[in-house]
PDB file of N, CA and C in Angstrom:
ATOM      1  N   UNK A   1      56.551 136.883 -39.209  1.00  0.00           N
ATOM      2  CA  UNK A   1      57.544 137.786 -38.660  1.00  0.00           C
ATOM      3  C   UNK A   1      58.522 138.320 -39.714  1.00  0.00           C
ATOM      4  N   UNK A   2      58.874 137.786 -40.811  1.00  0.00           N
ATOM      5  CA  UNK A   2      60.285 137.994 -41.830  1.00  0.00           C
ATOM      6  C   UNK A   2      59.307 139.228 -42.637  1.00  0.00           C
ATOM      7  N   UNK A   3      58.218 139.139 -42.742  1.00  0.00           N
ATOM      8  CA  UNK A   3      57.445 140.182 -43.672  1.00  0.00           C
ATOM      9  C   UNK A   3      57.754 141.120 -42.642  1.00  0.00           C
ATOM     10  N   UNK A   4      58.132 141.527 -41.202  1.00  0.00           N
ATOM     11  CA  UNK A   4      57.536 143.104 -40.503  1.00  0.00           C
ATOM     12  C   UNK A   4      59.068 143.430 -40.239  1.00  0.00           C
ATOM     13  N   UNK A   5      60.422 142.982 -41.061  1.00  0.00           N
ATOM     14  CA  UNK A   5      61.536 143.508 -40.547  1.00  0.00           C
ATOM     15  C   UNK A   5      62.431 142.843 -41.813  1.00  0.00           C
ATOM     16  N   UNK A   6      61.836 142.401 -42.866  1.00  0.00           N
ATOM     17  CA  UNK A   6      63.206 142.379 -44.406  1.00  0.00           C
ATOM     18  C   UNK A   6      62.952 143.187 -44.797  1.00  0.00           C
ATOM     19  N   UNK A   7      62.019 144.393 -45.207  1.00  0.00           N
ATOM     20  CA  UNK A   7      61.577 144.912 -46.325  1.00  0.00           C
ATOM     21  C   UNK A   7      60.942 146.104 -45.440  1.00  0.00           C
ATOM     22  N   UNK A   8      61.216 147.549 -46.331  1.00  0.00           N
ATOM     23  CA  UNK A   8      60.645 148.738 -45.728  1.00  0.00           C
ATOM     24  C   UNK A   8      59.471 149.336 -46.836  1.00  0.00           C
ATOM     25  N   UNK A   9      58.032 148.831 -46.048  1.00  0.00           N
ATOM     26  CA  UNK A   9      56.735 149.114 -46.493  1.00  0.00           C
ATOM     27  C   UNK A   9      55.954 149.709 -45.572  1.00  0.00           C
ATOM     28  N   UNK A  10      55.583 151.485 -45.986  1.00  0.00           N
ATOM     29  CA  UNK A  10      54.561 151.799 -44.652  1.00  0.00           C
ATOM     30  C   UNK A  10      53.341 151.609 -44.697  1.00  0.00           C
ATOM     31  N   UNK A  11      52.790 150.910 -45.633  1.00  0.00           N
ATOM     32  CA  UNK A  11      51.310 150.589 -45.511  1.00  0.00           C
ATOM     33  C   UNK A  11      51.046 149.430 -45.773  1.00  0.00           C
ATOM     34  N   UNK A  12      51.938 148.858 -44.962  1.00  0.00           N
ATOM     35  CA  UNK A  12      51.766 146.925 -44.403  1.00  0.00           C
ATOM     36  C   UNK A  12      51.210 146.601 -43.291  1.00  0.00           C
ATOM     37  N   UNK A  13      50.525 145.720 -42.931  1.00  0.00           N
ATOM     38  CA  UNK A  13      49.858 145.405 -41.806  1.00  0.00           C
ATOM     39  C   UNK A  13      50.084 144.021 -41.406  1.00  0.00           C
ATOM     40  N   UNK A  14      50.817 143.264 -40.420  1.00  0.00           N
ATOM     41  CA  UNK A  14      51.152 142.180 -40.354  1.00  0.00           C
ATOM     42  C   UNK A  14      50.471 141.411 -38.806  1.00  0.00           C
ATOM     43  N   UNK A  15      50.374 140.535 -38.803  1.00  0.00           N
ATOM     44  CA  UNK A  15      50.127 139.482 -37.397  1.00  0.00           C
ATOM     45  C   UNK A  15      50.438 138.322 -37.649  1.00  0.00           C
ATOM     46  N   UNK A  16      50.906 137.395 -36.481  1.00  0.00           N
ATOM     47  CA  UNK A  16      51.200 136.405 -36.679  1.00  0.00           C
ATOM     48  C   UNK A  16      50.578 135.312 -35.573  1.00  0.00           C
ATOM     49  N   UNK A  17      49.935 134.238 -36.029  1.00  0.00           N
ATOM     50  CA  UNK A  17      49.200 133.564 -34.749  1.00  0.00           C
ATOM     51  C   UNK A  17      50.239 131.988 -35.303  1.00  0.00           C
ATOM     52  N   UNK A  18      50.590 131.620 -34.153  1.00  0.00           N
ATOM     53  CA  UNK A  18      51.136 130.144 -33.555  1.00  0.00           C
ATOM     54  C   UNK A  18      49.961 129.222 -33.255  1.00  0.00           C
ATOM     55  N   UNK A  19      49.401 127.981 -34.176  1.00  0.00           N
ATOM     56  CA  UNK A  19      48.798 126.969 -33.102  1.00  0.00           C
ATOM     57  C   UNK A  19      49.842 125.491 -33.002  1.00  0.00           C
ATOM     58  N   UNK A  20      50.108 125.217 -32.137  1.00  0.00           N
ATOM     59  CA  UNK A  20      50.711 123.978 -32.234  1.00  0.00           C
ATOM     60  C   UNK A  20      49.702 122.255 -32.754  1.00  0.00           C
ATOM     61  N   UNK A  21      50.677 122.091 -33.367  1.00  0.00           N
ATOM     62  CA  UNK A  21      50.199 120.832 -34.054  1.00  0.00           C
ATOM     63  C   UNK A  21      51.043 119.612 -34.558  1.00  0.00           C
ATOM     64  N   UNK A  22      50.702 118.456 -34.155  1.00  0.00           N
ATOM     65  CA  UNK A  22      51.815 117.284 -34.511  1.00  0.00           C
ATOM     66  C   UNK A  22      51.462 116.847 -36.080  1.00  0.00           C
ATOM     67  N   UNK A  23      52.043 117.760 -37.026  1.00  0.00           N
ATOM     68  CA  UNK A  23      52.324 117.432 -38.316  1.00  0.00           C
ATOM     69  C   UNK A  23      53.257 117.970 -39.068  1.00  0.00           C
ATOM     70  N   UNK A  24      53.784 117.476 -39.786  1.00  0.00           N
ATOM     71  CA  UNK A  24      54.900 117.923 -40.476  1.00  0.00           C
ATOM     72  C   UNK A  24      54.925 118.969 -41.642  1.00  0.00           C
ATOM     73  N   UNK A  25      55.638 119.945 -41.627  1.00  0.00           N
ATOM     74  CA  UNK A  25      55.527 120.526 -43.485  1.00  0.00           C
ATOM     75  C   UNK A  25      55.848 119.693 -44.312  1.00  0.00           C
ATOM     76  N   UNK A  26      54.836 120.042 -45.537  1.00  0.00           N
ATOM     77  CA  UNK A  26      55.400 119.505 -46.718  1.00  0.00           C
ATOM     78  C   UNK A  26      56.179 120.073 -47.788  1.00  0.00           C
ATOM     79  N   UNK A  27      57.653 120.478 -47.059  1.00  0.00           N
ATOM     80  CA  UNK A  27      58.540 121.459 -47.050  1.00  0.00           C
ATOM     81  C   UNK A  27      60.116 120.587 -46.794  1.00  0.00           C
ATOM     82  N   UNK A  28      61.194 121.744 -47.336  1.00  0.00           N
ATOM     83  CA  UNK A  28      62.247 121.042 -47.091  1.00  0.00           C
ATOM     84  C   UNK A  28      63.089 121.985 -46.153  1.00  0.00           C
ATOM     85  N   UNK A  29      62.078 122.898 -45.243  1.00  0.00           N
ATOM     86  CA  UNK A  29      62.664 123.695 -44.651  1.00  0.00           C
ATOM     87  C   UNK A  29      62.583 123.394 -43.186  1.00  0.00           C
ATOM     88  N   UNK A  30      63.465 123.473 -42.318  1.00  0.00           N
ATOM     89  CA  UNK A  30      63.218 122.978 -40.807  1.00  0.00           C
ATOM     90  C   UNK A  30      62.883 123.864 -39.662  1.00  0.00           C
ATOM     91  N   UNK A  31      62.558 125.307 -40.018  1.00  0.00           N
ATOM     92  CA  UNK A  31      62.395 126.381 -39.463  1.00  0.00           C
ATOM     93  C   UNK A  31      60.960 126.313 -39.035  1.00  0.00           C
ATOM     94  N   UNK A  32      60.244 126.242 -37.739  1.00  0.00           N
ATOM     95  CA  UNK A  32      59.153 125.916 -37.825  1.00  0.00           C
ATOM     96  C   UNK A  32      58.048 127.442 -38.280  1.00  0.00           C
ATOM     97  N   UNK A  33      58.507 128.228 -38.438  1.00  0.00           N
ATOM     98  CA  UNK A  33      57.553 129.298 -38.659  1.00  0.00           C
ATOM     99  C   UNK A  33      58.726 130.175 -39.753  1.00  0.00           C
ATOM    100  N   UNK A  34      59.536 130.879 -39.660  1.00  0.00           N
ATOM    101  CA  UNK A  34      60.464 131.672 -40.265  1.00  0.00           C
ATOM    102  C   UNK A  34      60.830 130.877 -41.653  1.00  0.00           C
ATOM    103  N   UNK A  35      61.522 129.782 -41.793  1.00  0.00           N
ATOM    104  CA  UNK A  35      61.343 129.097 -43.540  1.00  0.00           C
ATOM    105  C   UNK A  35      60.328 129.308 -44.351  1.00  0.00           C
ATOM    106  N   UNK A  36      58.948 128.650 -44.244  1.00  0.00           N
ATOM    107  CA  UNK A  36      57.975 128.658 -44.687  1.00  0.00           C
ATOM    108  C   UNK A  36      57.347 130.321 -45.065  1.00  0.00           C
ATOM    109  N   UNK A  37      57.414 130.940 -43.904  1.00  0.00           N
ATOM    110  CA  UNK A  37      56.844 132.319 -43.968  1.00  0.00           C
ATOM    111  C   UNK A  37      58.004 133.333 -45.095  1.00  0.00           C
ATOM    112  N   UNK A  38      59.406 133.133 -45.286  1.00  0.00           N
ATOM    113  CA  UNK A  38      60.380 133.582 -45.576  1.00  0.00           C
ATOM    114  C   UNK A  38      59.876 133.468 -47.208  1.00  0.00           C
ATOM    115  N   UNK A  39      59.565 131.892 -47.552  1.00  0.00           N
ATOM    116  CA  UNK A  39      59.915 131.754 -49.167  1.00  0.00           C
ATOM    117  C   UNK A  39      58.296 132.111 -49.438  1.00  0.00           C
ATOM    118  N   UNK A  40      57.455 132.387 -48.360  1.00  0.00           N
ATOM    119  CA  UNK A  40      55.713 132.797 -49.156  1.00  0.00           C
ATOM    120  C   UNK A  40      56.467 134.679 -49.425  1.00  0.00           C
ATOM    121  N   UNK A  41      57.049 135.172 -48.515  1.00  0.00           N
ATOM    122  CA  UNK A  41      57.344 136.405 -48.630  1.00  0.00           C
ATOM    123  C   UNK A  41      58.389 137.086 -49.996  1.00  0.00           C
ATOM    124  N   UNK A  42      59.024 135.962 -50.220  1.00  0.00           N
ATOM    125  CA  UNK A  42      60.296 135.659 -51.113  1.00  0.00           C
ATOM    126  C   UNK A  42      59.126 135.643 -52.849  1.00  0.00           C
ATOM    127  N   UNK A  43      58.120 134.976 -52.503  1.00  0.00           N
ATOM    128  CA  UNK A  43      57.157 134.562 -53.533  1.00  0.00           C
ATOM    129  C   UNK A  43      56.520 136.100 -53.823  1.00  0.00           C
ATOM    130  N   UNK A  44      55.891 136.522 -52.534  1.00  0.00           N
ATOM    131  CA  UNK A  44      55.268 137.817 -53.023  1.00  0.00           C
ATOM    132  C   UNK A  44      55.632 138.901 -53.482  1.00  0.00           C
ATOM    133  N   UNK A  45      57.472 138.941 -53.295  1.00  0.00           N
ATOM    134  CA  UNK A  45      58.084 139.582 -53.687  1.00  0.00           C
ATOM    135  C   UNK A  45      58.570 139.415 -55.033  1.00  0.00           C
ATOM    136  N   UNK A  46      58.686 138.219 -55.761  1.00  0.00           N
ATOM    137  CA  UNK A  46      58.801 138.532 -57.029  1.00  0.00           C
ATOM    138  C   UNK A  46      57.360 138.709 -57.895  1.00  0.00           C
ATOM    139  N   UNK A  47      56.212 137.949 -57.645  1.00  0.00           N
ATOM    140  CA  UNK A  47      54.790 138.252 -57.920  1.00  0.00           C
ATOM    141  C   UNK A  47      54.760 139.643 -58.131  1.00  0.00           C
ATOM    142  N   UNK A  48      55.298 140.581 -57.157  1.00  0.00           N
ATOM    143  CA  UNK A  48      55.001 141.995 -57.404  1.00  0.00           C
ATOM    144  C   UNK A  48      55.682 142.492 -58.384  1.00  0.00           C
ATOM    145  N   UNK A  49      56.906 142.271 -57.868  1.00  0.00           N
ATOM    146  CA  UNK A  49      57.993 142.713 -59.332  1.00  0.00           C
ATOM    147  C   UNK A  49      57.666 142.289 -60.960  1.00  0.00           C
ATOM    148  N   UNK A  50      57.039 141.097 -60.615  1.00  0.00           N
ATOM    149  CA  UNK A  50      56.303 140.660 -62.089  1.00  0.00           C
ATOM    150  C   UNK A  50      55.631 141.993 -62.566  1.00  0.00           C
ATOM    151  N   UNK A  51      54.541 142.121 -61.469  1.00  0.00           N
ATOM    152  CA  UNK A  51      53.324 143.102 -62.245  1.00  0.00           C
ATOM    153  C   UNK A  51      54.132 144.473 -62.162  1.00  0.00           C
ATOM    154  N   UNK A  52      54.979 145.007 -61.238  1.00  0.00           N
ATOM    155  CA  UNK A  52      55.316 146.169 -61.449  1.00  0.00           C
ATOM    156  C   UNK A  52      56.630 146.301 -62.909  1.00  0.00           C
ATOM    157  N   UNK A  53      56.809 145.285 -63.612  1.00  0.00           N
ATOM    158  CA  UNK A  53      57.374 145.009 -64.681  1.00  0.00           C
ATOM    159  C   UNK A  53      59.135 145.095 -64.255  1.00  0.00           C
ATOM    160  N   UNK A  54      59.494 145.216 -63.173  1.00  0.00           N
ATOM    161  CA  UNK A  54      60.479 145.635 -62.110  1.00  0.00           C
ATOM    162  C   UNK A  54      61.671 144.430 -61.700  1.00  0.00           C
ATOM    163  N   UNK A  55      62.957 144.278 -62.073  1.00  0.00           N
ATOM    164  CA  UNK A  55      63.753 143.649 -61.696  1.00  0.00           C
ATOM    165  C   UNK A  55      63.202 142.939 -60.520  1.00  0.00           C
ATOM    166  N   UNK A  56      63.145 141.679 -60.026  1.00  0.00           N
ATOM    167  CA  UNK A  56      63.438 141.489 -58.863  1.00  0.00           C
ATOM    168  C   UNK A  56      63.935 141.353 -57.715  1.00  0.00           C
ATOM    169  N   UNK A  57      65.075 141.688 -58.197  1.00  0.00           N
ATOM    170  CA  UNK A  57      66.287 141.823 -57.356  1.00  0.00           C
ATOM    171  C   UNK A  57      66.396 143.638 -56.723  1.00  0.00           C
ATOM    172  N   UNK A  58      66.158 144.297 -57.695  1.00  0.00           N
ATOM    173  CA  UNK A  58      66.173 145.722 -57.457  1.00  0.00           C
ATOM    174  C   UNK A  58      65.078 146.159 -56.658  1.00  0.00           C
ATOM    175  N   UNK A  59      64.229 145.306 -56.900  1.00  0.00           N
ATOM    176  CA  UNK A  59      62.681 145.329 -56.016  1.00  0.00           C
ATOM    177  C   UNK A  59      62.943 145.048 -54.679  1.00  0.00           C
ATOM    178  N   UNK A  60      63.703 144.431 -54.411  1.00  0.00           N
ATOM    179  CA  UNK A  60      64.706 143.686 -53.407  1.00  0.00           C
ATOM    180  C   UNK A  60      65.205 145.051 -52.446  1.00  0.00           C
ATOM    181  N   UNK A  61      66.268 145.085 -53.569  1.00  0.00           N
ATOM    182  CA  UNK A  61      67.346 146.297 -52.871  1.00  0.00           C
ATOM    183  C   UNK A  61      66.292 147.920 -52.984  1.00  0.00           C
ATOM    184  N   UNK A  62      65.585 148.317 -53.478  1.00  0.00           N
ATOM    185  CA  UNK A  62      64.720 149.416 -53.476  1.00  0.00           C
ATOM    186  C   UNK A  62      64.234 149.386 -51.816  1.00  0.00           C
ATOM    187  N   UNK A  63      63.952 148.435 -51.499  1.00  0.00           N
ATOM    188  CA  UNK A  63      62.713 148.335 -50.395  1.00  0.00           C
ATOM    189  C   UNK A  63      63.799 147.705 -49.099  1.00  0.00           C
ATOM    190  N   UNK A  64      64.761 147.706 -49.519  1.00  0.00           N
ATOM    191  CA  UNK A  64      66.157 147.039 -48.156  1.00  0.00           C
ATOM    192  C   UNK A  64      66.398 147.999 -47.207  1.00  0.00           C
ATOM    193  N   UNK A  65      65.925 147.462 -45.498  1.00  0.00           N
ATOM    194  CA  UNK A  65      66.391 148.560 -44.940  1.00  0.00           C
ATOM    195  C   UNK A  65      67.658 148.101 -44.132  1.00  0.00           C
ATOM    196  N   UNK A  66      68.003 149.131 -43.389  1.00  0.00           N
ATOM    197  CA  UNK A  66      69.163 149.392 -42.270  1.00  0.00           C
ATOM    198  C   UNK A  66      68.689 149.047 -40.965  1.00  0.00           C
ATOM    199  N   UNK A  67      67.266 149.367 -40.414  1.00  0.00           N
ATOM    200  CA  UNK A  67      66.823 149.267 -39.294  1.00  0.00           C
ATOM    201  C   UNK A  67      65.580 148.423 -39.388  1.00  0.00           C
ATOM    202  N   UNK A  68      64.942 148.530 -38.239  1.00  0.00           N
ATOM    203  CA  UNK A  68      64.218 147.312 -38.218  1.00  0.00           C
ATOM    204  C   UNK A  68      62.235 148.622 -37.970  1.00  0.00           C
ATOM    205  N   UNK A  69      62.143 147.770 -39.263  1.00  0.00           N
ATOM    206  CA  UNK A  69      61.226 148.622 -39.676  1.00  0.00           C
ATOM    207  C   UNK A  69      59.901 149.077 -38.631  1.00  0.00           C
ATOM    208  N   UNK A  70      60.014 148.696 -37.483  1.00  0.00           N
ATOM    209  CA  UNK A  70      59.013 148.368 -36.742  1.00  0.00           C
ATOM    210  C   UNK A  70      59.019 149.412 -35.135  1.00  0.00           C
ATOM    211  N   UNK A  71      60.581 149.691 -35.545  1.00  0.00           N
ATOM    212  CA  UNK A  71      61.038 150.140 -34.068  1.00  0.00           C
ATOM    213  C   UNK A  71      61.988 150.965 -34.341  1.00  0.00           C
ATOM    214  N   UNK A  72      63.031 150.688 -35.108  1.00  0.00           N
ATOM    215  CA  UNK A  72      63.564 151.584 -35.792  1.00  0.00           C
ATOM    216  C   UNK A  72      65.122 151.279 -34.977  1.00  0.00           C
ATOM    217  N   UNK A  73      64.981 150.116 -34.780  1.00  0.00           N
ATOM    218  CA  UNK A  73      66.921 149.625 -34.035  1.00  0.00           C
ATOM    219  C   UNK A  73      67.416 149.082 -35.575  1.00  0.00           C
ATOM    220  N   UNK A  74      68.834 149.563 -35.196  1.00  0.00           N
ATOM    221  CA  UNK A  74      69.195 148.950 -35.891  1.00  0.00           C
ATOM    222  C   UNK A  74      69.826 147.411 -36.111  1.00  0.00           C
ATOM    223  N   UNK A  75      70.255 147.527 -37.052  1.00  0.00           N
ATOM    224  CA  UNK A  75      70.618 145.765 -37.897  1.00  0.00           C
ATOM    225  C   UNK A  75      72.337 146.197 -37.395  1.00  0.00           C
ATOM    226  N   UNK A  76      72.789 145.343 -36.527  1.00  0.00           N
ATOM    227  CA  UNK A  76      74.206 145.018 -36.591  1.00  0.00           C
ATOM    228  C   UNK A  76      74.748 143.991 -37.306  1.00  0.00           C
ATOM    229  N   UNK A  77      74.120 142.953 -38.057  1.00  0.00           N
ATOM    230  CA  UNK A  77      74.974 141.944 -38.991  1.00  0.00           C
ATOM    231  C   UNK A  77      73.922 141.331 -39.760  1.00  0.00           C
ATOM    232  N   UNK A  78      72.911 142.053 -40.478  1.00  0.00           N
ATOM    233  CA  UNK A  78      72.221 141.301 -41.494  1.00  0.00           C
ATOM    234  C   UNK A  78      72.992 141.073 -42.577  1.00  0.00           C
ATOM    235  N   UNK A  79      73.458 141.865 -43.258  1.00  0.00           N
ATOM    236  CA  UNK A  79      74.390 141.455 -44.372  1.00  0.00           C
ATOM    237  C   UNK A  79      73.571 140.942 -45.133  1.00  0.00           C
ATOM    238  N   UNK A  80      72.053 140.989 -45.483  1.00  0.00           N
ATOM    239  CA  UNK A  80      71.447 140.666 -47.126  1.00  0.00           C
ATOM    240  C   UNK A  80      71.655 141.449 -48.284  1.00  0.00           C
ATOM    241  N   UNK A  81      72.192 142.721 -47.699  1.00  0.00           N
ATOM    242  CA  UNK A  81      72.454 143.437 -48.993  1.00  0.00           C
ATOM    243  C   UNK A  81      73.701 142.890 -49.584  1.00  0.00           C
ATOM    244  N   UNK A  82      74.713 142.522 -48.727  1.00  0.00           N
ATOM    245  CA  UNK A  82      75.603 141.982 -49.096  1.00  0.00           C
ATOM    246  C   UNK A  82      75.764 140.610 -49.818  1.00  0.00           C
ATOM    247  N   UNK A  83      74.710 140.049 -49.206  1.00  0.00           N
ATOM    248  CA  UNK A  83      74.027 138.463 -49.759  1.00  0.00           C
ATOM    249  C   UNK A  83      73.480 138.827 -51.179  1.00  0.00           C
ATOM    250  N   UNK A  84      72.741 139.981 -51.509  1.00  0.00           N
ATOM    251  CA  UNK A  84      72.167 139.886 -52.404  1.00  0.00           C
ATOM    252  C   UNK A  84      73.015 140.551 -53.713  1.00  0.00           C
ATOM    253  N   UNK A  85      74.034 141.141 -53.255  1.00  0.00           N
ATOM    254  CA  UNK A  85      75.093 141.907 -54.218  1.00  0.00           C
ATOM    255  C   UNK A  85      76.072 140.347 -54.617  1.00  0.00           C
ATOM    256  N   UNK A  86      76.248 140.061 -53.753  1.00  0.00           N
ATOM    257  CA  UNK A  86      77.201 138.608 -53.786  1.00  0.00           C
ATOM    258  C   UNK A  86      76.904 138.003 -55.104  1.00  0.00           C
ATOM    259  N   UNK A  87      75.638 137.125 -54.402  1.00  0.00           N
ATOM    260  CA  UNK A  87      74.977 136.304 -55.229  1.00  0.00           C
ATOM    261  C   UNK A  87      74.576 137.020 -56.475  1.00  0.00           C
ATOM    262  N   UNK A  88      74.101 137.914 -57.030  1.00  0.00           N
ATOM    263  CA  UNK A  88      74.327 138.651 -58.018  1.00  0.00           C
ATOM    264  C   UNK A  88      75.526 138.608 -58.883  1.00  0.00           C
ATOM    265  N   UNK A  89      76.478 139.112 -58.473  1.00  0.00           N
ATOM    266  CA  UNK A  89      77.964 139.103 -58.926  1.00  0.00           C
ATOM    267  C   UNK A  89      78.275 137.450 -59.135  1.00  0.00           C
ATOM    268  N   UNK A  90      77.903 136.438 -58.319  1.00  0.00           N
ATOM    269  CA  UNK A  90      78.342 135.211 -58.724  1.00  0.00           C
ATOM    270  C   UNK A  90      77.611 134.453 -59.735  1.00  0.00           C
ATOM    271  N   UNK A  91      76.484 134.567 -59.984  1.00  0.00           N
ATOM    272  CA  UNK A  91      75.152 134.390 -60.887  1.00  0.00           C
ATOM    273  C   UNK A  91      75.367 134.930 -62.475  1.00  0.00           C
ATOM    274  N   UNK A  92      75.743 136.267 -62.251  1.00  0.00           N
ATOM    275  CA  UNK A  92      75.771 136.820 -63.872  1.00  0.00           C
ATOM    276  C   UNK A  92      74.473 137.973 -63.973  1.00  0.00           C
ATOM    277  N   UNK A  93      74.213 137.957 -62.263  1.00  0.00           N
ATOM    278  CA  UNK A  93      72.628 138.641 -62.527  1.00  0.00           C
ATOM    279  C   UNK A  93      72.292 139.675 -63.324  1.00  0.00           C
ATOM    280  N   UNK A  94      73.295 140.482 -63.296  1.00  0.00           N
ATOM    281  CA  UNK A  94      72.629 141.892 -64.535  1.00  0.00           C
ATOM    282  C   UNK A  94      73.326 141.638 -65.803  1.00  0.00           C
ATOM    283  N   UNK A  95      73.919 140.333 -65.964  1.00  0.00           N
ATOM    284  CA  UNK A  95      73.950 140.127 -67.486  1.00  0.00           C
ATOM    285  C   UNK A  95      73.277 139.032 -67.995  1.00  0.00           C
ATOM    286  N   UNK A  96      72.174 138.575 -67.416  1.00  0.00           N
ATOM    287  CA  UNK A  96      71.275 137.429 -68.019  1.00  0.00           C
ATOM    288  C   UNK A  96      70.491 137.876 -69.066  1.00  0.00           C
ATOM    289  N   UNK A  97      69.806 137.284 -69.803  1.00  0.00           N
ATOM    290  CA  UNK A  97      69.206 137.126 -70.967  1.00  0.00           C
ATOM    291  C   UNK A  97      67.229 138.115 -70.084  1.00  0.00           C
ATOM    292  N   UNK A  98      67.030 138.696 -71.237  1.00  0.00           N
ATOM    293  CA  UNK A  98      65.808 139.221 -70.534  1.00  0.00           C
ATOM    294  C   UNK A  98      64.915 138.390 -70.992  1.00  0.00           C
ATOM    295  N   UNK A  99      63.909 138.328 -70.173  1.00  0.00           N
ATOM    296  CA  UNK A  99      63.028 137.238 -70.195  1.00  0.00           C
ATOM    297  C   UNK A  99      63.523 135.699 -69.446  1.00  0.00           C
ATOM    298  N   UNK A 100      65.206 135.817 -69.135  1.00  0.00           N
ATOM    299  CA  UNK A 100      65.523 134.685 -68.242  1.00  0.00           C
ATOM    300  C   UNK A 100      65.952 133.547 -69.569  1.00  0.00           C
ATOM    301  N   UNK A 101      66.417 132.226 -69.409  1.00  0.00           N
ATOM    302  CA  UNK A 101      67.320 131.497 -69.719  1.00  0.00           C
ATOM    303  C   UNK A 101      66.358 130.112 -69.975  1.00  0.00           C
ATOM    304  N   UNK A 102      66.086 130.014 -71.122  1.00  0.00           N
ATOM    305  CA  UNK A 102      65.564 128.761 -71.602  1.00  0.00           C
ATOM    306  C   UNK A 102      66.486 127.699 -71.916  1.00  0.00           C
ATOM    307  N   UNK A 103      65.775 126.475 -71.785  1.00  0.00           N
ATOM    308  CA  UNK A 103      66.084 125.258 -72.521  1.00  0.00           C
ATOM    309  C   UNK A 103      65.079 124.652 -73.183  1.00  0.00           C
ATOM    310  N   UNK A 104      64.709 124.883 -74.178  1.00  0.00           N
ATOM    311  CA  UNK A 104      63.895 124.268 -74.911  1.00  0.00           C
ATOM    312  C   UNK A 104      62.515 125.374 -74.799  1.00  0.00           C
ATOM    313  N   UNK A 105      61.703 124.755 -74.866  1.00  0.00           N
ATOM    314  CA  UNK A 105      60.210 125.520 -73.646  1.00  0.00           C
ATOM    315  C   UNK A 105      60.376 126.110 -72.569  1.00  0.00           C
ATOM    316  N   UNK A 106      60.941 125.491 -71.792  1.00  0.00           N
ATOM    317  CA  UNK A 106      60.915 125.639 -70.004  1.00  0.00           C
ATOM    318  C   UNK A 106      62.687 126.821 -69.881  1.00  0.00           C
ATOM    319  N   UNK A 107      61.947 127.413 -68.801  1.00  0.00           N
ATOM    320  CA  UNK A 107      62.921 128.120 -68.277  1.00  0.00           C
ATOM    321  C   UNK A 107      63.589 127.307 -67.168  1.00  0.00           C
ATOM    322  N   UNK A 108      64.592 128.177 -67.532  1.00  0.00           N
ATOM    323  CA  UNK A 108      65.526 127.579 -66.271  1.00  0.00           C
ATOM    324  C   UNK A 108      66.074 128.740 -65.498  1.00  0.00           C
ATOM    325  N   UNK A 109      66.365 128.283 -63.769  1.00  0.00           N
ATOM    326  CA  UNK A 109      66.711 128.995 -63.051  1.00  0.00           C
ATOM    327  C   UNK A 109      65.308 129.263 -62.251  1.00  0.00           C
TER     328      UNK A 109
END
């Protein structure tokens, strides 16, 4: 569901099937469908930005809508753009190091 209403793409195709089952994620998220589906979507979204050589964050805000991409109501209190300007501004985001922030070998962040 978070893939057919964060992000404005017209040649996406989405479904979603529910089976119930007594097992747990191996996850630290408690959302039984929306967590999990959120950070695979969160994943494909920087994956792309990788190959499109493309900020990820701007990849972000490029593709951010107002309404709900599906129907076309609008958003009375999403506030991710605001989430994502925030956290930006508190981070240092458009003044980090390109290529991102090593320690040693390994990146960090």
């Amino acid at each position: 569901m978070p893939s057919k209403v964060l992000y404005a793409c017209p040649n996406i195709s989405t479904s979603q099937r529910v089976r119930r089952g007594n097992v747990n994620l191996s996850s630290f998220m408690r959302s039984p469908i929306d967590g999990p589906g959120t950070w695979a979507l969160g994943s494909a979204m920087d994956e792309l930005a990788h190959t499109l050589s493309m900020d990820p964050l701007t990849l972000r805000l490029v593709n951010y809508v107002e309404t709900d991409p599906a129907d076309s109501t609008p958003r009375s209190s999403k506030k991710l753009k605001e989430a994502y300007e925030e956290g930006a501004r508190r981070f240092g985001w458009w003044e980090r190091p390109k290529g991102g922030t090593r320690d040693g070998h390994r990146l960090v962040g």
